[in-house]
C-alpha atoms as a PDB file:
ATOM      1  CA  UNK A   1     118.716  46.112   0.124  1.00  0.00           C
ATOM      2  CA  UNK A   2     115.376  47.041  -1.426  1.00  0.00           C
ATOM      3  CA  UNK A   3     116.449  46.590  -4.525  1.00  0.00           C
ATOM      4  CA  UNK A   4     118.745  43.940  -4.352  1.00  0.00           C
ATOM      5  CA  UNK A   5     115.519  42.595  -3.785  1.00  0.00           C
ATOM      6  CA  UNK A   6     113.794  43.892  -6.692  1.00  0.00           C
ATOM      7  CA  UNK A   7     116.620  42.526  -8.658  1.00  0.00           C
ATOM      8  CA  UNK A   8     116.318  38.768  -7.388  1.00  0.00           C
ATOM      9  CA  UNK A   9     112.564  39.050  -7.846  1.00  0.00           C
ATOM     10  CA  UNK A  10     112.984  39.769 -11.660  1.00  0.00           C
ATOM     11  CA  UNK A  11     115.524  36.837 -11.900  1.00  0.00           C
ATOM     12  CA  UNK A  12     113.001  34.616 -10.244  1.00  0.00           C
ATOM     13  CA  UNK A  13     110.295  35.572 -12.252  1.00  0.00           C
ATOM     14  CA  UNK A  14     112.423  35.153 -15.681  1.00  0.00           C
ATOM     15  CA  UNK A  15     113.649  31.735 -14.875  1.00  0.00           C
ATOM     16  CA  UNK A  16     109.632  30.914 -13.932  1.00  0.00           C
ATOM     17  CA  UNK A  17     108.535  32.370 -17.320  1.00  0.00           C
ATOM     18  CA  UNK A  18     111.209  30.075 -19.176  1.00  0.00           C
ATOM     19  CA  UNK A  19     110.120  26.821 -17.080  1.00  0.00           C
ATOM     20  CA  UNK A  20     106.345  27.516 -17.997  1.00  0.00           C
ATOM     21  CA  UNK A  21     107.367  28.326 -21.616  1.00  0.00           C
ATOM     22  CA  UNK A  22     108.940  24.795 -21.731  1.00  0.00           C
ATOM     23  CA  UNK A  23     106.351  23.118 -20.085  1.00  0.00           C
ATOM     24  CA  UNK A  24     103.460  24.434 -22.235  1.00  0.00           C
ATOM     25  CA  UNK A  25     104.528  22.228 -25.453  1.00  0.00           C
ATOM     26  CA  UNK A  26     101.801  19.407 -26.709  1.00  0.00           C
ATOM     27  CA  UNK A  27     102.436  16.314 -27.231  1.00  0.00           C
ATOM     28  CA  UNK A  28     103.536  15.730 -30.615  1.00  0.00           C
ATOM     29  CA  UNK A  29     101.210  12.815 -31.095  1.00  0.00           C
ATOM     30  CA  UNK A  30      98.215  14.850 -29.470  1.00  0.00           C
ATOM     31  CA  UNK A  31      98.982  18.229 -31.915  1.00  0.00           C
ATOM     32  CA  UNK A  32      98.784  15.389 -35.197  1.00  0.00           C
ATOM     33  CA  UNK A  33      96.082  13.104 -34.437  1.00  0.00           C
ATOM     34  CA  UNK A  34      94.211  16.629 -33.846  1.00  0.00           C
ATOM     35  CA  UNK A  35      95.542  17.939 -37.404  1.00  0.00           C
ATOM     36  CA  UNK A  36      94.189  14.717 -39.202  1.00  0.00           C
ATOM     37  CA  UNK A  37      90.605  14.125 -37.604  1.00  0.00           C
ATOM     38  CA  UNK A  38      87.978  16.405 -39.217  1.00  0.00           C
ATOM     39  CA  UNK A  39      86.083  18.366 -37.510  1.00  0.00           C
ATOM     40  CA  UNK A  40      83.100  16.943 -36.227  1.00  0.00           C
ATOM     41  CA  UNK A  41      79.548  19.038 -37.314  1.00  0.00           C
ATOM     42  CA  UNK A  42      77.624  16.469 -35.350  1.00  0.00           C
ATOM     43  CA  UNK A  43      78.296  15.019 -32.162  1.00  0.00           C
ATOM     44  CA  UNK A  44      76.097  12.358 -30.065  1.00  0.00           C
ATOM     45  CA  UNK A  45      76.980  11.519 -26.242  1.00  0.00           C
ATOM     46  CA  UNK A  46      77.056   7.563 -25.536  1.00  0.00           C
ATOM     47  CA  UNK A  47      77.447   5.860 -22.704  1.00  0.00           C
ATOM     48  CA  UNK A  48      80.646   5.851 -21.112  1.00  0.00           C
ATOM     49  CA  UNK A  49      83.308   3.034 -21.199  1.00  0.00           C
ATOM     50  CA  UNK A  50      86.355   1.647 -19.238  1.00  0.00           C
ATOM     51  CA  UNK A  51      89.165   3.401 -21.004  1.00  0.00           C
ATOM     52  CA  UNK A  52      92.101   1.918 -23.094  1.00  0.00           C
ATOM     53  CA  UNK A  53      94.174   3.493 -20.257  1.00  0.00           C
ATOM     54  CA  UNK A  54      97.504   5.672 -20.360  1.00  0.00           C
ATOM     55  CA  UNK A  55      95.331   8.366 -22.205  1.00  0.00           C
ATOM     56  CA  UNK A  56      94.671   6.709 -25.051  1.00  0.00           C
ATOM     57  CA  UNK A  57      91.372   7.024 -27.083  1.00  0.00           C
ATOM     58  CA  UNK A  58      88.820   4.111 -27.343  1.00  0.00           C
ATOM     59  CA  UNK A  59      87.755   3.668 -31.028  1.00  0.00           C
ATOM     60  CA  UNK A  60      84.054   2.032 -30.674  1.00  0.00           C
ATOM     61  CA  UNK A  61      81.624  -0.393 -32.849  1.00  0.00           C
ATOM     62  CA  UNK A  62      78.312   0.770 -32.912  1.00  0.00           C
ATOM     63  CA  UNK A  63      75.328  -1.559 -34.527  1.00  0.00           C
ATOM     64  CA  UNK A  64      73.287  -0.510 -37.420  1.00  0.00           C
ATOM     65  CA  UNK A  65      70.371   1.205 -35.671  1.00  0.00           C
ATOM     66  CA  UNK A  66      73.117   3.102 -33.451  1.00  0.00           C
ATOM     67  CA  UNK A  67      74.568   5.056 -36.479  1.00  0.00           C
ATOM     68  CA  UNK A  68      71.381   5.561 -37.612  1.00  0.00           C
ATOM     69  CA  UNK A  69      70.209   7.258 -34.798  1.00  0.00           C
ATOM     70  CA  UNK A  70      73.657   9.569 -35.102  1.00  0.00           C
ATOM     71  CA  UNK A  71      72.724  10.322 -38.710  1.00  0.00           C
ATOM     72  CA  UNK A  72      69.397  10.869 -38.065  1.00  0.00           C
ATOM     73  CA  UNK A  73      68.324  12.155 -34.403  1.00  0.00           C
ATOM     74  CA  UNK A  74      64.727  12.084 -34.774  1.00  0.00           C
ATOM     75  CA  UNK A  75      65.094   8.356 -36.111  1.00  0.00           C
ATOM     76  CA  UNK A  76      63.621   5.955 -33.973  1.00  0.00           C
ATOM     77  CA  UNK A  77      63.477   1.980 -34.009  1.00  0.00           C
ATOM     78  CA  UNK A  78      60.244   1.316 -32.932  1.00  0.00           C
ATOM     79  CA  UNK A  79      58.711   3.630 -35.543  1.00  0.00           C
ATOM     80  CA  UNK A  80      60.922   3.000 -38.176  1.00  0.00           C
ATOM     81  CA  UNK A  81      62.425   5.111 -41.426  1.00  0.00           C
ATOM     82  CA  UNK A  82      60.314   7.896 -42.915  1.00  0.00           C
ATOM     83  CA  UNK A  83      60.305   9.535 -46.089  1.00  0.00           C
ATOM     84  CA  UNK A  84      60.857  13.016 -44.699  1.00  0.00           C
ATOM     85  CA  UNK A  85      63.808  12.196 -42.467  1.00  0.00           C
ATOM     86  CA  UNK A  86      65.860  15.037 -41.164  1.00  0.00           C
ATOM     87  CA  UNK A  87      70.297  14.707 -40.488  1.00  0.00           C
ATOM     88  CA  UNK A  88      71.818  15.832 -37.490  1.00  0.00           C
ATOM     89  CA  UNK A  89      73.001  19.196 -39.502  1.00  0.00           C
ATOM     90  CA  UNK A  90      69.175  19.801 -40.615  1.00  0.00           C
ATOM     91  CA  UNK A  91      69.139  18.380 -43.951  1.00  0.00           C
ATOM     92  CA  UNK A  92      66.221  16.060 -45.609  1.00  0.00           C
ATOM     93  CA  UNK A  93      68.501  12.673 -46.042  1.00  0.00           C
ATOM     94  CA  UNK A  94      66.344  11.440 -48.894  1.00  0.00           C
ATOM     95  CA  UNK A  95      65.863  14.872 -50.746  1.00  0.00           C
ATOM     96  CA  UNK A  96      68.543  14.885 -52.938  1.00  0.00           C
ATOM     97  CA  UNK A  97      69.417  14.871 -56.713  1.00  0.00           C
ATOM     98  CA  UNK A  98      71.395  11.885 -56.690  1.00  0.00           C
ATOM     99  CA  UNK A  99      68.642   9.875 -54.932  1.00  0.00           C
ATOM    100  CA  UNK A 100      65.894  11.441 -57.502  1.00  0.00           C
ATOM    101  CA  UNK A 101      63.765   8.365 -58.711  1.00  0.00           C
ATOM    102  CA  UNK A 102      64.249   5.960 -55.791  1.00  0.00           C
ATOM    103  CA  UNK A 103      62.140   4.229 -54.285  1.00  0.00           C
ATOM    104  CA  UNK A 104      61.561   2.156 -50.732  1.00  0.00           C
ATOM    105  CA  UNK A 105      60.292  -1.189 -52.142  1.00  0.00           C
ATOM    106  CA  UNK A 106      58.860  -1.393 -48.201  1.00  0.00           C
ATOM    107  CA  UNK A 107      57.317   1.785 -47.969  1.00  0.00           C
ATOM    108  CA  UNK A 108      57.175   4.602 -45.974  1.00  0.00           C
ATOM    109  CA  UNK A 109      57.599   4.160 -42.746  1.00  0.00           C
ATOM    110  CA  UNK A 110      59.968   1.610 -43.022  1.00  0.00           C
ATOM    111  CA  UNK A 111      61.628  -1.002 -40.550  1.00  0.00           C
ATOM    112  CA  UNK A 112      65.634  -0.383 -40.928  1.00  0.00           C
ATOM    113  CA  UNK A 113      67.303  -3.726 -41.929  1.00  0.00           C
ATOM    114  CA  UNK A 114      70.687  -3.825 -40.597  1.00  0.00           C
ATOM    115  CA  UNK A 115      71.438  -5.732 -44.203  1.00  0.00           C
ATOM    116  CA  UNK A 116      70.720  -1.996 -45.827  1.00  0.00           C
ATOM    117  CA  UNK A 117      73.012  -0.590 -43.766  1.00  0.00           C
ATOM    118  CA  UNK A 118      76.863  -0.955 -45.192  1.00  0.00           C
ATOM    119  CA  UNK A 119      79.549  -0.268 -42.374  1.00  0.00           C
ATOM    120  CA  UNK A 120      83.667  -0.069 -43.349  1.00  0.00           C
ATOM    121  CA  UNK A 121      86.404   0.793 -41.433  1.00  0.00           C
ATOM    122  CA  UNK A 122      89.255   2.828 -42.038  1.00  0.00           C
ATOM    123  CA  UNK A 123      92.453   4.446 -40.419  1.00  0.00           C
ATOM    124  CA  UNK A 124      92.055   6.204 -36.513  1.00  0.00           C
ATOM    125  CA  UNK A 125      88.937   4.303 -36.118  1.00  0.00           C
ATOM    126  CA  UNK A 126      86.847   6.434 -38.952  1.00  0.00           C
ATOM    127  CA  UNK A 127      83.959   4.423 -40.302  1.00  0.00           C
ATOM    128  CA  UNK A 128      81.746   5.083 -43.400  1.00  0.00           C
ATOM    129  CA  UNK A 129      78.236   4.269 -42.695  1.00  0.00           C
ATOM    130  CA  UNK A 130      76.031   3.781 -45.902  1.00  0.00           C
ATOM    131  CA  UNK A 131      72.398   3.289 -45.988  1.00  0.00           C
ATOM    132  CA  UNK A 132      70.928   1.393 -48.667  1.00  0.00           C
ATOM    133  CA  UNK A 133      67.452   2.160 -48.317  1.00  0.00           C
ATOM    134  CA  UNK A 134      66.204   3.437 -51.454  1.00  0.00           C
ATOM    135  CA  UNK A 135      66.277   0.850 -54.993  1.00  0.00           C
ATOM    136  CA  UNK A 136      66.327   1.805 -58.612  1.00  0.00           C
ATOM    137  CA  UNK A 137      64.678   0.669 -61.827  1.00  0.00           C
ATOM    138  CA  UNK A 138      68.254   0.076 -63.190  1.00  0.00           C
ATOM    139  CA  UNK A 139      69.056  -2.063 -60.238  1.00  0.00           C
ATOM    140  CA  UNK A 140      70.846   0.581 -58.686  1.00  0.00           C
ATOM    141  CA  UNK A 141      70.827   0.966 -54.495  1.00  0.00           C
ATOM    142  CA  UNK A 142      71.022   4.610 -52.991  1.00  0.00           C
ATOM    143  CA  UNK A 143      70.776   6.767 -49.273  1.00  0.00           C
ATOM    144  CA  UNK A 144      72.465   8.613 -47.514  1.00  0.00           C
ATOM    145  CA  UNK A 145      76.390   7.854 -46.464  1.00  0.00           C
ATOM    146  CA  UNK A 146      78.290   9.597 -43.915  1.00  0.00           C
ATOM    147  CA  UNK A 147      81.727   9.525 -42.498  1.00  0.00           C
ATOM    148  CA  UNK A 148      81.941   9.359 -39.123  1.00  0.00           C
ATOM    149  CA  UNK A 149      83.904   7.988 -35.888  1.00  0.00           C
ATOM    150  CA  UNK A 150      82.621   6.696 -32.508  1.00  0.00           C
ATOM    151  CA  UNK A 151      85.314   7.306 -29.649  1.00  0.00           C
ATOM    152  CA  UNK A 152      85.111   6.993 -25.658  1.00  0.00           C
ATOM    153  CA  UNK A 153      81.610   8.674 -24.818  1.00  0.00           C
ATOM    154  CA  UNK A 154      80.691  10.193 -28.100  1.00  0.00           C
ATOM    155  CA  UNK A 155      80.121   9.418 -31.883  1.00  0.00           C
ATOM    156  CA  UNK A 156      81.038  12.264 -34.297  1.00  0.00           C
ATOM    157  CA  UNK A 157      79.751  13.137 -37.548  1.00  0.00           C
ATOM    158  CA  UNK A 158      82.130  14.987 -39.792  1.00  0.00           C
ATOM    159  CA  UNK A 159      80.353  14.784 -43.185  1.00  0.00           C
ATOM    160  CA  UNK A 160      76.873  13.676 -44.465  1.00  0.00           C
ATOM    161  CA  UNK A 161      76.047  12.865 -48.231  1.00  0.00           C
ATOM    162  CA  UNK A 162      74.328  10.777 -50.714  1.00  0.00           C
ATOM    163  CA  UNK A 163      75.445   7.835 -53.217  1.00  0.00           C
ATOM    164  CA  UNK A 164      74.070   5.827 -55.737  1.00  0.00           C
ATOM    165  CA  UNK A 165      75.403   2.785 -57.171  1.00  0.00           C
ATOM    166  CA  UNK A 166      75.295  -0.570 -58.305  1.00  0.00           C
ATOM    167  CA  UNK A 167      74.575  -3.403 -55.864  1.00  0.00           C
ATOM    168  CA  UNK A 168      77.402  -4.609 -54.416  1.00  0.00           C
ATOM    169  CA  UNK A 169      79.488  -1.700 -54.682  1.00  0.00           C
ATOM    170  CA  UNK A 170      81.585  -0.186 -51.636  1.00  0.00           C
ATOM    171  CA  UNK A 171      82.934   2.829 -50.002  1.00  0.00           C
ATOM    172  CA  UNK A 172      85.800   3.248 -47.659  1.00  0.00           C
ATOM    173  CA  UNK A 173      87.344   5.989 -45.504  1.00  0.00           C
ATOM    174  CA  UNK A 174      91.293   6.835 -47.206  1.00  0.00           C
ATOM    175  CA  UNK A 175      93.779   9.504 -45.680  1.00  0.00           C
ATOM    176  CA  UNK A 176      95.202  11.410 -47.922  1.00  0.00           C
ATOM    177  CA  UNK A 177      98.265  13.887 -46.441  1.00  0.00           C
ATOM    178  CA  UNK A 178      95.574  16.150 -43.547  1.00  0.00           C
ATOM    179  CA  UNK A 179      92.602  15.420 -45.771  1.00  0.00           C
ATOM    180  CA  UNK A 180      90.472  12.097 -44.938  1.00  0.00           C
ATOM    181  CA  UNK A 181      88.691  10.929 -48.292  1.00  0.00           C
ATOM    182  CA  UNK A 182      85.380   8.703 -48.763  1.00  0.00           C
ATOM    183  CA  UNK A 183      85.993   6.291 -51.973  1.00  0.00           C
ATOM    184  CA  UNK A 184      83.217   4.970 -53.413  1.00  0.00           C
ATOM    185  CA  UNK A 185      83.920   1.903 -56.227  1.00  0.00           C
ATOM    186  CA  UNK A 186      81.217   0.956 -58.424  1.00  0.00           C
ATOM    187  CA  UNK A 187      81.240  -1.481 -61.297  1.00  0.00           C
ATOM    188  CA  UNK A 188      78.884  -1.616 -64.079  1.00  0.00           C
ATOM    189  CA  UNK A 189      79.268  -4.431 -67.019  1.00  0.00           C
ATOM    190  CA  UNK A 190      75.985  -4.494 -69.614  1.00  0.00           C
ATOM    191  CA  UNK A 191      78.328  -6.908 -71.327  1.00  0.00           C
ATOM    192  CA  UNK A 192      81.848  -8.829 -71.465  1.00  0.00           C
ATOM    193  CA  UNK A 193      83.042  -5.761 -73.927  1.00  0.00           C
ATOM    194  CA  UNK A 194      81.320  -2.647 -72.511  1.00  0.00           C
ATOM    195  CA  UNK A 195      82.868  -2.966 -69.103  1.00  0.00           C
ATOM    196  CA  UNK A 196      83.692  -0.437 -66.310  1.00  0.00           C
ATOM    197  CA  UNK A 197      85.085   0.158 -63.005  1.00  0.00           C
ATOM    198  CA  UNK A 198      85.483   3.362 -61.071  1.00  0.00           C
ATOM    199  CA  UNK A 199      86.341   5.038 -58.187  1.00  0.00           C
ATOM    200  CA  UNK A 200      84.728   7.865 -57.025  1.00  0.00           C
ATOM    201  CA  UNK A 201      86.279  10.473 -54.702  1.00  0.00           C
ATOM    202  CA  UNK A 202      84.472  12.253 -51.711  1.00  0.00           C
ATOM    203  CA  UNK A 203      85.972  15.046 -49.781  1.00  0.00           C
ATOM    204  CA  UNK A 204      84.658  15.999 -47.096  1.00  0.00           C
ATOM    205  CA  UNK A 205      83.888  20.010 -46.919  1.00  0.00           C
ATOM    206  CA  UNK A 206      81.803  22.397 -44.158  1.00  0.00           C
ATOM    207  CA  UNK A 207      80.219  19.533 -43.483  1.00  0.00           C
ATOM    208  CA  UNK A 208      78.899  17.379 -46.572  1.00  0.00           C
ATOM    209  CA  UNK A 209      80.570  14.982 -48.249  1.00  0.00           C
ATOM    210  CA  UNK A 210      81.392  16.069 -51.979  1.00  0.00           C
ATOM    211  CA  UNK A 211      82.248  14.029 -55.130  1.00  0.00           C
ATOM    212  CA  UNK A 212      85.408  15.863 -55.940  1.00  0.00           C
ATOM    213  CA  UNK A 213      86.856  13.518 -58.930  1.00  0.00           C
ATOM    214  CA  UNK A 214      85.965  10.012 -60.475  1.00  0.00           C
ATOM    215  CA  UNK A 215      88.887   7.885 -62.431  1.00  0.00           C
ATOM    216  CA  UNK A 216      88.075   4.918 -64.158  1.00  0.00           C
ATOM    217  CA  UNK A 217      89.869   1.315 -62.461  1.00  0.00           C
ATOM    218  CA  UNK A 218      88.871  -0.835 -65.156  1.00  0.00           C
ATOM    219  CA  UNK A 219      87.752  -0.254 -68.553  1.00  0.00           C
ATOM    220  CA  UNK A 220      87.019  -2.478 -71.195  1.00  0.00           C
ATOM    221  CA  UNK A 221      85.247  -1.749 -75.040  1.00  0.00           C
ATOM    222  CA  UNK A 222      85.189  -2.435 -78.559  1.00  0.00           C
ATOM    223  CA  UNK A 223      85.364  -0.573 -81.582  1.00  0.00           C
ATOM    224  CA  UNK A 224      86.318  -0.893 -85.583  1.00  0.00           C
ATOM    225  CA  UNK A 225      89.550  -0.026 -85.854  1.00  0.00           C
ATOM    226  CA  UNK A 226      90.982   2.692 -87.653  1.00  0.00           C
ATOM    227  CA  UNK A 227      94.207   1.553 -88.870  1.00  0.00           C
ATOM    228  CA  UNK A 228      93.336  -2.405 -89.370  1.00  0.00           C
ATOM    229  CA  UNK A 229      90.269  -2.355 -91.750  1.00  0.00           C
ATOM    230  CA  UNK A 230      87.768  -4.335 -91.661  1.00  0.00           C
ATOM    231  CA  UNK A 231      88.891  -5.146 -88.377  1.00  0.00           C
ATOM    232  CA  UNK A 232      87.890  -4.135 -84.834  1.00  0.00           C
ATOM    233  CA  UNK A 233      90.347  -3.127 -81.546  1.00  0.00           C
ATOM    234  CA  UNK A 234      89.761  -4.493 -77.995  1.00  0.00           C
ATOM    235  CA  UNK A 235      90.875  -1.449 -75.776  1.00  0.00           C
ATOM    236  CA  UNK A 236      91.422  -2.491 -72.257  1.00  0.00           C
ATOM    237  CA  UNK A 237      92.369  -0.085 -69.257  1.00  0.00           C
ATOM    238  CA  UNK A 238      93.954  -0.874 -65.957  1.00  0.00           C
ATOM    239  CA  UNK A 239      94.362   1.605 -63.208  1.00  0.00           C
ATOM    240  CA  UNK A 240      96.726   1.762 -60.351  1.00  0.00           C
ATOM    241  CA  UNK A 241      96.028   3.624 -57.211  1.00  0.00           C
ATOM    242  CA  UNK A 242      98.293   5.038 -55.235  1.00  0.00           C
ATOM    243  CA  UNK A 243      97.427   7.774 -52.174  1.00  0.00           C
ATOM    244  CA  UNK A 244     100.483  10.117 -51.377  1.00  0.00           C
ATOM    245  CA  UNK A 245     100.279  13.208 -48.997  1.00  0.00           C
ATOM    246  CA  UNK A 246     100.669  15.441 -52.613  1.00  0.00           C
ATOM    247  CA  UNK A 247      97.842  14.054 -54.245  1.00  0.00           C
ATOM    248  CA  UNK A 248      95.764  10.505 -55.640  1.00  0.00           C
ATOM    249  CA  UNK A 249      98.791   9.075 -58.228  1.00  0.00           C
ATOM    250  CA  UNK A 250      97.115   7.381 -61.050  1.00  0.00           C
ATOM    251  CA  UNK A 251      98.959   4.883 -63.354  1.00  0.00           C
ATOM    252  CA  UNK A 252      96.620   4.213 -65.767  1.00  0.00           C
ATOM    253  CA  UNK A 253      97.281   1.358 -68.660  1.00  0.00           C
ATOM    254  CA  UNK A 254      95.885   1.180 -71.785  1.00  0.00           C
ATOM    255  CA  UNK A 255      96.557  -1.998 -73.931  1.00  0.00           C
ATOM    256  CA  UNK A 256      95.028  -2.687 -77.764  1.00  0.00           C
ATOM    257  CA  UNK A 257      94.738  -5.780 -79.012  1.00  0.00           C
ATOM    258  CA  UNK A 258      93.114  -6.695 -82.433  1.00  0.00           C
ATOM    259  CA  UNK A 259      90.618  -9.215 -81.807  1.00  0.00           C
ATOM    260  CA  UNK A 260      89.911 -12.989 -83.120  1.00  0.00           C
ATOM    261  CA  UNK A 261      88.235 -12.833 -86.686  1.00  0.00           C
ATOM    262  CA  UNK A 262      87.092 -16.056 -88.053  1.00  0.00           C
ATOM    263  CA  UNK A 263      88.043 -15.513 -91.796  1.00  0.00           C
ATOM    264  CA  UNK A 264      91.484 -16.471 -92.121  1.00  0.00           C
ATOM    265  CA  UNK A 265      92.250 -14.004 -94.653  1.00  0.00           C
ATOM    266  CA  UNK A 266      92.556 -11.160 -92.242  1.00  0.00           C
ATOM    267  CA  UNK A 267      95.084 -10.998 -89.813  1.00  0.00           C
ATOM    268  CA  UNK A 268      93.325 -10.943 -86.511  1.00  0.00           C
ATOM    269  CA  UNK A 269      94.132 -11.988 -82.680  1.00  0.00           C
ATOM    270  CA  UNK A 270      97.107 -10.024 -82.180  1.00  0.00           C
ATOM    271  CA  UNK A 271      98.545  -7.404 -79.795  1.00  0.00           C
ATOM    272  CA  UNK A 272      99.423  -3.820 -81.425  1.00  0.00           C
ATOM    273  CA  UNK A 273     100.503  -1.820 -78.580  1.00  0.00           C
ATOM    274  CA  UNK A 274     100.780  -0.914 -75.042  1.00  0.00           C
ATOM    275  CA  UNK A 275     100.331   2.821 -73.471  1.00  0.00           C
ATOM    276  CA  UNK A 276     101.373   3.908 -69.567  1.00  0.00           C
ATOM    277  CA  UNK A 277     100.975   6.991 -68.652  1.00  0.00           C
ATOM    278  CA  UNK A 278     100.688   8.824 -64.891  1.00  0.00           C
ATOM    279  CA  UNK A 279      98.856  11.710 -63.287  1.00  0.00           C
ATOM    280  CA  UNK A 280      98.107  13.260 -59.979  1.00  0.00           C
ATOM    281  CA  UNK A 281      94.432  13.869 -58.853  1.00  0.00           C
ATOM    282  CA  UNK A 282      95.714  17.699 -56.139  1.00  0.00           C
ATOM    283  CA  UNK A 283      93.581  18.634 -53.544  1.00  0.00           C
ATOM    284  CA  UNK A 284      92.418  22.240 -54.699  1.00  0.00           C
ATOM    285  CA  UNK A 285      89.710  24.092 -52.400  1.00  0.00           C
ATOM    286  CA  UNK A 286      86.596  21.521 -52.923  1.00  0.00           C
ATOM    287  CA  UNK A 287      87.878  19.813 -55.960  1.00  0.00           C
ATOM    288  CA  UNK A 288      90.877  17.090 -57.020  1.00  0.00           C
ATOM    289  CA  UNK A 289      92.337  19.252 -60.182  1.00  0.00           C
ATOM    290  CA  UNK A 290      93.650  16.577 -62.530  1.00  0.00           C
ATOM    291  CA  UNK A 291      97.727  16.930 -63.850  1.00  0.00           C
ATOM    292  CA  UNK A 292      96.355  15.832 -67.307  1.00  0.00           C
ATOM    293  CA  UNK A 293      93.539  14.245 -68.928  1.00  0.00           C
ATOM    294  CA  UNK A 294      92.666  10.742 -68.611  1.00  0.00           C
ATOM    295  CA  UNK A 295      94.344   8.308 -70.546  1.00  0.00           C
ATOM    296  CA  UNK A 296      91.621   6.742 -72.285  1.00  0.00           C
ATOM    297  CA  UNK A 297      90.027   9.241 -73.795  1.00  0.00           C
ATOM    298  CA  UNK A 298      93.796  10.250 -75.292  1.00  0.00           C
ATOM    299  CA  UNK A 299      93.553   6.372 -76.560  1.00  0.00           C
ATOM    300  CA  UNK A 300      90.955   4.671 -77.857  1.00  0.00           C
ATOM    301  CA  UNK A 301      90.052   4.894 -81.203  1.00  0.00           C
ATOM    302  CA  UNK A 302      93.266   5.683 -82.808  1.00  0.00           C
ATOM    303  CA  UNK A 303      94.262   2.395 -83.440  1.00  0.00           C
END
């Protein structure tokens, strides 16, 4: 009888161990959203909300001076900006190369405009917050940019950086495959032929945000050409992106044209040729390794 006992015991306990090994599977949607978000280096507790109910998380808005009190903890409204401002992971937010030479036309300390600060959404609720702060003798606008989220009771940090553009240029927060991407596009045009557009890749690594790769979107110039003399070739580059889990797909377009000359002895305004070629910008450690070299510089000025 004892161990008849013994023996149902051991049954009991198996069958237990296979209910409990069944049971102790994740949700599928829980195991990917977890595999996608970054991990946060900086996280701020807010006040709590009503939930979206049925365990689902509540993406939130914060305003202007919110984020910046993420970014920066020691920020604070009243006393505005200051020159030696310190990030949530310790870092001086204006100290960096890429700000080197800007200046705050306002002075230091500084009121925060909520005009300066630049706020775009992206997929899961991620957000890139970009302060434009600091201005350049070349018209340029700089400070510091971070990609972040704000969900149920907390806002999360997952990586802090710098950038320097243009005015009127944008960043946005891209998946690509388990990686999430900050894309800056700038444009910069000293004149109808000596034109450029570009996008420049962020990835986000131990906790800073890190140009990785920049491709040119649009590209426009002029030179004599080397085939036609006396004549010069309008090069003109078009770039389509596409983001697949493998990599950034470029198909980049490069058509030459020879360009309107007034003496009709020489035989101007006319298309020569068109090129198309593709390439694949691969994640690699804390770089995008291009599949070849950009088309452009392959191009122009053979023609």
């Amino acid at each position: 009888m004892s161990r008849w006992r013994e023996f149902t015991g051991a049954l009991v306990v198996a069958f237990s161990l296979g209910g409990c090994g069944a049971a102790a599977e994740q949700p599928h949607l829980e195991v990917k959203a977890r595999r996608q978000t970054p991990i946060p280096v900086c996280t701020t507790q807010l006040a709590p909300v009503r939930s979206a109910g049925k365990g689902r998380a509540l993406v939130r808005s914060l305003d202007p001076e919110q984020w910046a009190s993420v970014l920066m903890p020691s920020f604070a409204e009243d006393k505005g900006l200051t020159a030696t401002e310190l990030d949530c992971t310790g870092h001086y937010v204006f100290a960096n190369e890429t700000l080197r030479g800007g200046i705050s036309p306002k002075g230091w300390p500084r009121a925060l405009d909520p005009d300066e600060v630049e706020i775009r959404s992206g997929p899961e609720g991620l957000r890139v917050v970009w302060l434009r702060v600091l201005k350049f003798e070349n018209g340029d606008e700089g400070g510091p940019v971070a990609l972040v989220r704000a969900v149920d009771d907390r806002a999360e940090v997952y990586g802090i950086g710098s950038f320097r553009a243009p005015a009127k240029s944008k960043l946005d927060p891209v998946r690509l495959g388990d990686d999430n991407l900050v894309v800056g596009e700038t444009k910069n045009c000293p004149e109808p032929d000596d034109c450029r557009r570009q996008a420049h890749f962020f990835l986000v690594r131990r906790g800073r945000l890190i140009e990785a790769a920049t491709a040119d979107l649009d590209r426009v110039t002029v030179v004599p050409s080397v085939t036609e003399r006396g004549n010069y070739a309008r090069y003109v580059l078009r770039t389509d992106v596409t983001y697949k889990p493998e990599g950034i797909q470029l198909l980049e377009q490069v058509k030459v044209r020879i360009i309107h000359y007034e003496s009709k002895n020489r035989d101007s305004d006319r298309d020569l040729r068109k090129v198309e070629f593709g390439r694949l910008l691969r994640v690699e450690r804390d770089t995008l390794f291009s599949s070849n070299d950009p088309l452009w510089e392959r191009v122009v000025g053979q023609d």
